[in-house]
C-alpha atoms as a PDB file:
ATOM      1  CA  UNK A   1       2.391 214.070 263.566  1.00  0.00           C
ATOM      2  CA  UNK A   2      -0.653 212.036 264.925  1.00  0.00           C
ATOM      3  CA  UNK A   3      -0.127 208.790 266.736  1.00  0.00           C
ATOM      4  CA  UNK A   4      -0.792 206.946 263.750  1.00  0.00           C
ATOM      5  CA  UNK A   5       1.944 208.271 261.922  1.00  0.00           C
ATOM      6  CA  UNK A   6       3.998 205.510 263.258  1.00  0.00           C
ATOM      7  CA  UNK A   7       6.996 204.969 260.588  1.00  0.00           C
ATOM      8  CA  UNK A   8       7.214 208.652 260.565  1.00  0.00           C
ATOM      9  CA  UNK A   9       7.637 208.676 264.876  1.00  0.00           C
ATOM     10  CA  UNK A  10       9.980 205.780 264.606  1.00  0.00           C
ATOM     11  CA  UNK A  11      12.081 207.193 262.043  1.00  0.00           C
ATOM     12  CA  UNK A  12      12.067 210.786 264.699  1.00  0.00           C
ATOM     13  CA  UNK A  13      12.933 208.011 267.726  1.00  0.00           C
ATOM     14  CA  UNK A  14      15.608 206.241 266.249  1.00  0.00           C
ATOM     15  CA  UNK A  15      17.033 209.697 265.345  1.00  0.00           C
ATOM     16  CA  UNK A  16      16.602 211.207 268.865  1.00  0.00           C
ATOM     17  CA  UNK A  17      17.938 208.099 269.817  1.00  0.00           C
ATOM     18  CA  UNK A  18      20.226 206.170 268.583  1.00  0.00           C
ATOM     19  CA  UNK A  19      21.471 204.699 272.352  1.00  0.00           C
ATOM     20  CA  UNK A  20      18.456 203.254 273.036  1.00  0.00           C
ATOM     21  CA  UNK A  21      17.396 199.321 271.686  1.00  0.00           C
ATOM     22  CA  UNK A  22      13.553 199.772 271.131  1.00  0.00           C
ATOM     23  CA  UNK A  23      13.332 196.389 272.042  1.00  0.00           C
ATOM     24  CA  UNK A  24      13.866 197.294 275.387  1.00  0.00           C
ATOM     25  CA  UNK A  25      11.550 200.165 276.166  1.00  0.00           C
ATOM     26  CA  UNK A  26       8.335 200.008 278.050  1.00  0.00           C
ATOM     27  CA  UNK A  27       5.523 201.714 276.803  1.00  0.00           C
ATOM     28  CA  UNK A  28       5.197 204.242 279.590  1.00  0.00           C
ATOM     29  CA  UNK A  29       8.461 205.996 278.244  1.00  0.00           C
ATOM     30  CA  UNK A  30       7.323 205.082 274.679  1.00  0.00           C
ATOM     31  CA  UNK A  31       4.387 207.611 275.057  1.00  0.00           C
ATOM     32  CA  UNK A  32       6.331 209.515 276.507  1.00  0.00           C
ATOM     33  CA  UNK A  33       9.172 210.454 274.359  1.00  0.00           C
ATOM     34  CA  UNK A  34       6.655 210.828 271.945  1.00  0.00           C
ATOM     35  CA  UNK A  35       4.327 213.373 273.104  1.00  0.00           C
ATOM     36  CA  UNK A  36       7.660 215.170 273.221  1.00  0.00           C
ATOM     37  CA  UNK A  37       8.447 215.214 270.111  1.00  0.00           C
ATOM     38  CA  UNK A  38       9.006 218.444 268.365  1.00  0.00           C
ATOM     39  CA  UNK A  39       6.107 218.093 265.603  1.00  0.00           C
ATOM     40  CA  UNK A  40       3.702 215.643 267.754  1.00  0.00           C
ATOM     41  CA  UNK A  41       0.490 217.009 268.085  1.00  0.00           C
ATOM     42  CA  UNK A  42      -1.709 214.429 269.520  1.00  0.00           C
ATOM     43  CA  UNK A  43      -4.557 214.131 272.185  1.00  0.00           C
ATOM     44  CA  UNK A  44      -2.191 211.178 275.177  1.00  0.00           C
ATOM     45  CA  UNK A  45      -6.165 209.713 275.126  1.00  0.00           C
ATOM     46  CA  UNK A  46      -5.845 208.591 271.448  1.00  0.00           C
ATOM     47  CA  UNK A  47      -3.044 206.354 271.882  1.00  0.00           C
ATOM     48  CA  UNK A  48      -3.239 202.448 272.948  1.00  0.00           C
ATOM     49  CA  UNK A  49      -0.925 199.276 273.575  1.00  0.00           C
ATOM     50  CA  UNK A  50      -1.776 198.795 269.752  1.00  0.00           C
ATOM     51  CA  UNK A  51      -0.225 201.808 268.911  1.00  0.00           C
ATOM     52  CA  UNK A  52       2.659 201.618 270.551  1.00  0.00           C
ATOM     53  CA  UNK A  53       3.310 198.423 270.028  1.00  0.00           C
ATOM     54  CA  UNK A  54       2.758 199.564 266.077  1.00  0.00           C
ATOM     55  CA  UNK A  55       5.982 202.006 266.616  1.00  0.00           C
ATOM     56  CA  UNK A  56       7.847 199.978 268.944  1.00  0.00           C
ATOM     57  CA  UNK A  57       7.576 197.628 265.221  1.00  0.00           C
ATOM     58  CA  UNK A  58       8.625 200.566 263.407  1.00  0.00           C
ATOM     59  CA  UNK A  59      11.067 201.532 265.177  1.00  0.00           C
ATOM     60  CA  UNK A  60      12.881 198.472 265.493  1.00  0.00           C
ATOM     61  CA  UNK A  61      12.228 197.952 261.507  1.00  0.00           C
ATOM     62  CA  UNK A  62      13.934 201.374 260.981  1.00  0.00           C
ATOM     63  CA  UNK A  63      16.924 200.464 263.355  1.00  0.00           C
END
């Protein structure tokens, strides 16, 4: 996955989890737990606050 395969991160976050309200996160864990993610392959330079905020969206769509 590349950062902007946002629906398909979200759906990965709300399954590694399902504790967590993603309308609560900040964006430094955001980027985080998804650089971490098993089939993330992305460059950490290539993301922005407009990416994350676009799977923050997701996220809390999929939710």
């Amino acid at each position: 996955m590349k950062w902007t395969d946002t629906h398909d991160i979200a759906i990965e976050l709300a399954d590694r989890f399902p504790e967590i309200d993603p309308r609560t996160i900040r964006f430094t864990d955001l980027m985080e737990w998804v650089m971490a993610l098993d089939d993330f392959d992305d460059e950490p330079s290539r993301c922005g606050e407009r990416i994350l905020e676009a799977i923050q969206a997701a996220w809390i769509e999929e939710v």
